[in-house]
N, C-alpha and C. Protein backbone atom coordinates (compact mmCIF):
# COMPACT_ATOMS: atom_id res chain seq x y z
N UNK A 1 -7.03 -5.98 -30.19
CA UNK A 1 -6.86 -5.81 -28.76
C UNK A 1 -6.61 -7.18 -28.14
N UNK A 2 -5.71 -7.32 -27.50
CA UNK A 2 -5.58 -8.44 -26.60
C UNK A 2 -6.46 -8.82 -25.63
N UNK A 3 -6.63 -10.32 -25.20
CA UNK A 3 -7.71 -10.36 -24.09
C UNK A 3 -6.96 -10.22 -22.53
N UNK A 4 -7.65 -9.84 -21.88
CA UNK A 4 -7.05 -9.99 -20.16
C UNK A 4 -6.93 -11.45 -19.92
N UNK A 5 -5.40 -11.17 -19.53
CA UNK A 5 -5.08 -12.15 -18.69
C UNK A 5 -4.83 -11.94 -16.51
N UNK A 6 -5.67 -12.86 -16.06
CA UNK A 6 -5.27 -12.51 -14.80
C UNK A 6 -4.05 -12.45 -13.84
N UNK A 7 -3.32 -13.41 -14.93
CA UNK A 7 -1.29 -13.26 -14.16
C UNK A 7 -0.82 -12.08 -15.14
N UNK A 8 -1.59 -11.38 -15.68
CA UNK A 8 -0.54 -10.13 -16.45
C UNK A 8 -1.61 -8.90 -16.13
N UNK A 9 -2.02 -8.29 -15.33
CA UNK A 9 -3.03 -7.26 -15.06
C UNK A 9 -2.58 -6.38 -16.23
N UNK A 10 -3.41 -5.37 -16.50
CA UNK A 10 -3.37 -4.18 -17.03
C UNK A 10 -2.50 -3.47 -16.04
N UNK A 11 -2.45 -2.39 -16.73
CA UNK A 11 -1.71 -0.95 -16.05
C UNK A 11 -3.07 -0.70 -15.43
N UNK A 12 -4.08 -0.41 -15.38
CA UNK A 12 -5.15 -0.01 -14.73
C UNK A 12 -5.20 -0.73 -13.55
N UNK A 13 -5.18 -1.99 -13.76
CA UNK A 13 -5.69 -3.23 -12.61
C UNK A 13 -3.71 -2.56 -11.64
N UNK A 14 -2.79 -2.57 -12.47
CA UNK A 14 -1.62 -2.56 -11.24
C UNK A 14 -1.83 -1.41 -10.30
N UNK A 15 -2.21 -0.17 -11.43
CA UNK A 15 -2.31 0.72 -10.66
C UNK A 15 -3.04 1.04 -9.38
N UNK A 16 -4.13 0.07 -9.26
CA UNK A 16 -5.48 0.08 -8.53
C UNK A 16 -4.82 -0.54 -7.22
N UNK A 17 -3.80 -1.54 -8.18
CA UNK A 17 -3.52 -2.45 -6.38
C UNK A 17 -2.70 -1.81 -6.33
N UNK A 18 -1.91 -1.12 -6.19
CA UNK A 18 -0.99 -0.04 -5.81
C UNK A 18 -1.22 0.72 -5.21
N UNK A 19 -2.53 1.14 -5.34
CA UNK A 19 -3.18 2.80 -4.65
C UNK A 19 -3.69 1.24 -2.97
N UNK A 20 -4.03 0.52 -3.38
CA UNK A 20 -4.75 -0.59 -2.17
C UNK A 20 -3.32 -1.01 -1.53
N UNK A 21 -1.99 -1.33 -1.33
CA UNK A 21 -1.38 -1.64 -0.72
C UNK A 21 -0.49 -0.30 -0.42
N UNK A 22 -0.58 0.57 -1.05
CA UNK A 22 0.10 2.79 -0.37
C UNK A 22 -0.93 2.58 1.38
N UNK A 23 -2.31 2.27 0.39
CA UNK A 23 -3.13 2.77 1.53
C UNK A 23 -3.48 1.74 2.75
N UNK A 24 -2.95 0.72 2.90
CA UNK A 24 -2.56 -0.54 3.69
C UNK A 24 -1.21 -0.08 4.89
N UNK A 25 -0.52 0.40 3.77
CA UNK A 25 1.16 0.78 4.29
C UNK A 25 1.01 1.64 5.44
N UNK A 26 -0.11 2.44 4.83
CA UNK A 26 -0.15 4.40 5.14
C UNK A 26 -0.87 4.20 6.49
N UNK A 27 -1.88 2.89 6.70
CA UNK A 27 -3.07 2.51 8.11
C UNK A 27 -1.63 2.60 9.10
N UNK A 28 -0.45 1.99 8.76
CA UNK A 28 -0.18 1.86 10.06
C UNK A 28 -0.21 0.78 11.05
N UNK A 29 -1.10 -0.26 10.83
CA UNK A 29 -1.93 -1.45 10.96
C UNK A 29 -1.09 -3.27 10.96
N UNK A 30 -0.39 -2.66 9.88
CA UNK A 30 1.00 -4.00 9.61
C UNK A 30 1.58 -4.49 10.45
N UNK A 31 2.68 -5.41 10.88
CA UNK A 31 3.21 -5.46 11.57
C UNK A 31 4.57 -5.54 9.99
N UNK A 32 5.98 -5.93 10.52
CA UNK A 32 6.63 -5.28 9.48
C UNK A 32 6.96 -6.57 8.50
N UNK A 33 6.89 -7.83 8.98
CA UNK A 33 6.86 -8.90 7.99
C UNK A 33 6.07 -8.35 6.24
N UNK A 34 4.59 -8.19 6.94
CA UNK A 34 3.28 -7.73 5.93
C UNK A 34 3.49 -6.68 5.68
N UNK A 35 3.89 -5.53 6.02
CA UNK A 35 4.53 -4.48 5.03
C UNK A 35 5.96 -4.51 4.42
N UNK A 36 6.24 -5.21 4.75
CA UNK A 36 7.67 -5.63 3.38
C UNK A 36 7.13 -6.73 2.28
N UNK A 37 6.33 -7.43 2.59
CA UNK A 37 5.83 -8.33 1.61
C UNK A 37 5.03 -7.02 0.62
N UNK A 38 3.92 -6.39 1.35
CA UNK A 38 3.31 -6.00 0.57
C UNK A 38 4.26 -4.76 -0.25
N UNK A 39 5.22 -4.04 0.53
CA UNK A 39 6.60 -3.32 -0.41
C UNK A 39 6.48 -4.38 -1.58
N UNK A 40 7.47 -5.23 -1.40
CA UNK A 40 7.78 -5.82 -2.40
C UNK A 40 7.19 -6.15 -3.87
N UNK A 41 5.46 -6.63 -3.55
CA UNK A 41 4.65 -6.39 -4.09
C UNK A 41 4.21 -5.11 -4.94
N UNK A 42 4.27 -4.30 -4.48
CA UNK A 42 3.78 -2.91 -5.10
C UNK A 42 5.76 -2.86 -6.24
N UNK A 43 6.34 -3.34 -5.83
CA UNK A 43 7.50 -2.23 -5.86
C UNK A 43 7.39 -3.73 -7.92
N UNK A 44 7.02 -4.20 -7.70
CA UNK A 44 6.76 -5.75 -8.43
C UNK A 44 5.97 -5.09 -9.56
N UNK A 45 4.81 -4.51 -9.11
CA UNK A 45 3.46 -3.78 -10.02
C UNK A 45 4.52 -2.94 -10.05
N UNK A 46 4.97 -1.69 -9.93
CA UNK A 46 5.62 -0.55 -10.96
C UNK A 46 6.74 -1.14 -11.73
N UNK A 47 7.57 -1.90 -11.33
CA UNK A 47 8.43 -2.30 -12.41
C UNK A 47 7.83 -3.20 -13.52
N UNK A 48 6.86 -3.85 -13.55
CA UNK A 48 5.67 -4.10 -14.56
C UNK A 48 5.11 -2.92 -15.27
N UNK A 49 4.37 -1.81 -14.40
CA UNK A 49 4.07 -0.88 -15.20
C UNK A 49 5.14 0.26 -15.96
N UNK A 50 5.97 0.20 -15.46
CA UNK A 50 6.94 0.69 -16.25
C UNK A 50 7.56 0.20 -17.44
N UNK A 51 7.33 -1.20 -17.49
CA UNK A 51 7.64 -2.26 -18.62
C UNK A 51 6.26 -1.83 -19.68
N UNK A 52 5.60 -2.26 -19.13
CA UNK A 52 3.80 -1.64 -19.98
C UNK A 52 4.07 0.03 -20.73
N UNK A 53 4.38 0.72 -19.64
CA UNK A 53 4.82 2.10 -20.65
C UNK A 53 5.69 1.96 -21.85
N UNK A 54 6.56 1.50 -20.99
CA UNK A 54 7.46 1.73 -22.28
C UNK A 54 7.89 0.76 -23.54
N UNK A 55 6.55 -0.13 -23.71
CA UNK A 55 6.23 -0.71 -24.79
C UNK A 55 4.98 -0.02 -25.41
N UNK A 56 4.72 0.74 -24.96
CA UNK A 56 3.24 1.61 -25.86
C UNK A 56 4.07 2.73 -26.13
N UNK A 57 5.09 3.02 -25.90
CA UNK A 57 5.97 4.15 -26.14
C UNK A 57 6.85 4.01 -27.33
N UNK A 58 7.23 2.78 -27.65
CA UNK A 58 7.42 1.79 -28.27
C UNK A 58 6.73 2.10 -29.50
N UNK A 59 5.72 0.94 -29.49
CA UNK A 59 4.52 1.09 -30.32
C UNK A 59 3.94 2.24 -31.08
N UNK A 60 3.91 3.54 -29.69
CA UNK A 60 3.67 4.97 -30.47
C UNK A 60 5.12 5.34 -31.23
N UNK A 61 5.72 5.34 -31.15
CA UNK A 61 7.35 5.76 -31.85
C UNK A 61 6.79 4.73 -33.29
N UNK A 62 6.93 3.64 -33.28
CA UNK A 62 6.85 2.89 -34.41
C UNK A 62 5.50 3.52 -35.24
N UNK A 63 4.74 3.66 -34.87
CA UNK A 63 3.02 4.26 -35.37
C UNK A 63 3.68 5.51 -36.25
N UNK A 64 3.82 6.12 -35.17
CA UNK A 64 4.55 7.76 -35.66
C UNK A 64 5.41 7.77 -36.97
N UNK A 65 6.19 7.17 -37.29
CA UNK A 65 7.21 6.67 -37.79
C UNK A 65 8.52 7.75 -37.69
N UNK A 66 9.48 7.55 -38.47
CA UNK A 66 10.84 8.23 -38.30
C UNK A 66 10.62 9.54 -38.53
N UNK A 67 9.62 10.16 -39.46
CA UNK A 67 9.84 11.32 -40.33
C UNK A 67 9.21 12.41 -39.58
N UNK A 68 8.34 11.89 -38.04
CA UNK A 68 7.41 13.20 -37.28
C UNK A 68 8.84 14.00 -36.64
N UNK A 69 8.22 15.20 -36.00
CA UNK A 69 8.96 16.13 -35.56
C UNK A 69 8.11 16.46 -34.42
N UNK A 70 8.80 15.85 -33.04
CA UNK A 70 8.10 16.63 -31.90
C UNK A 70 8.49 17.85 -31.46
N UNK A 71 7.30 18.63 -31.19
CA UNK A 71 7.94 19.97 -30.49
C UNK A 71 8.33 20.02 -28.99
N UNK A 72 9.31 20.71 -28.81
CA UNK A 72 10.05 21.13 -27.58
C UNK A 72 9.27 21.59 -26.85
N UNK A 73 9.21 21.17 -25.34
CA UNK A 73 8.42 21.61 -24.38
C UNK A 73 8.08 22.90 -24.23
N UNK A 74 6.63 23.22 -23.84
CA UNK A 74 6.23 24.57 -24.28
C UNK A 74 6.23 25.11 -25.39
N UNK A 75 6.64 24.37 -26.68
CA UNK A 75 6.35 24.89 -28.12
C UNK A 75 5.05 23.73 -28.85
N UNK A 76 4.69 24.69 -29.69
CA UNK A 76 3.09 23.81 -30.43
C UNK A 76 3.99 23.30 -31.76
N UNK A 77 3.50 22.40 -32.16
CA UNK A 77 3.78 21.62 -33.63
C UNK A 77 3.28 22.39 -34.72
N UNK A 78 4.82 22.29 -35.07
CA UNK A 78 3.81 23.49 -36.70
C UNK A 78 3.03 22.52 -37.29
N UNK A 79 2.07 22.97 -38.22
CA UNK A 79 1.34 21.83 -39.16
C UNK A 79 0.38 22.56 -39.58
């Protein structure tokens, strides 16, 4: 396992400030300088967490290896 670093949050930690600057946006409270900064910001954390997915997606594909067979949505895996 890797250790935390504080310039690379987790997906947990982005997600958290994400739900904290929606609900900043959502007060109403901003004036529009500070809600485009904080846009920008959030919009910063999902294109990070989207990078984070789709290296564990990654990772699971490689784990899995070539030879699994996923089933089609709404169908169970034979086995």
């Amino acid at each position: 396992m890797t250790e935390s670093n504080p310039n690379d949050p987790s997906l947990e930690r982005r997600l958290g400030r994400l739900e904290e600057i929606l609900t900043a946006i959502e007060a109403d409270e901003l004036d529009l300088s500070d809600a485009l900064r904080l846009f920008e910001e959030g919009v910063g954390h999902v294109r990070a967490a989207e990078a984070l997915l789709s290296e564990a997606r990654l990772k699971v594909d490689e784990i899995l290896g070539p030879d699994r067979v996923a089933p089609l949505d709404g169908e169970e895996a034979d086995g």
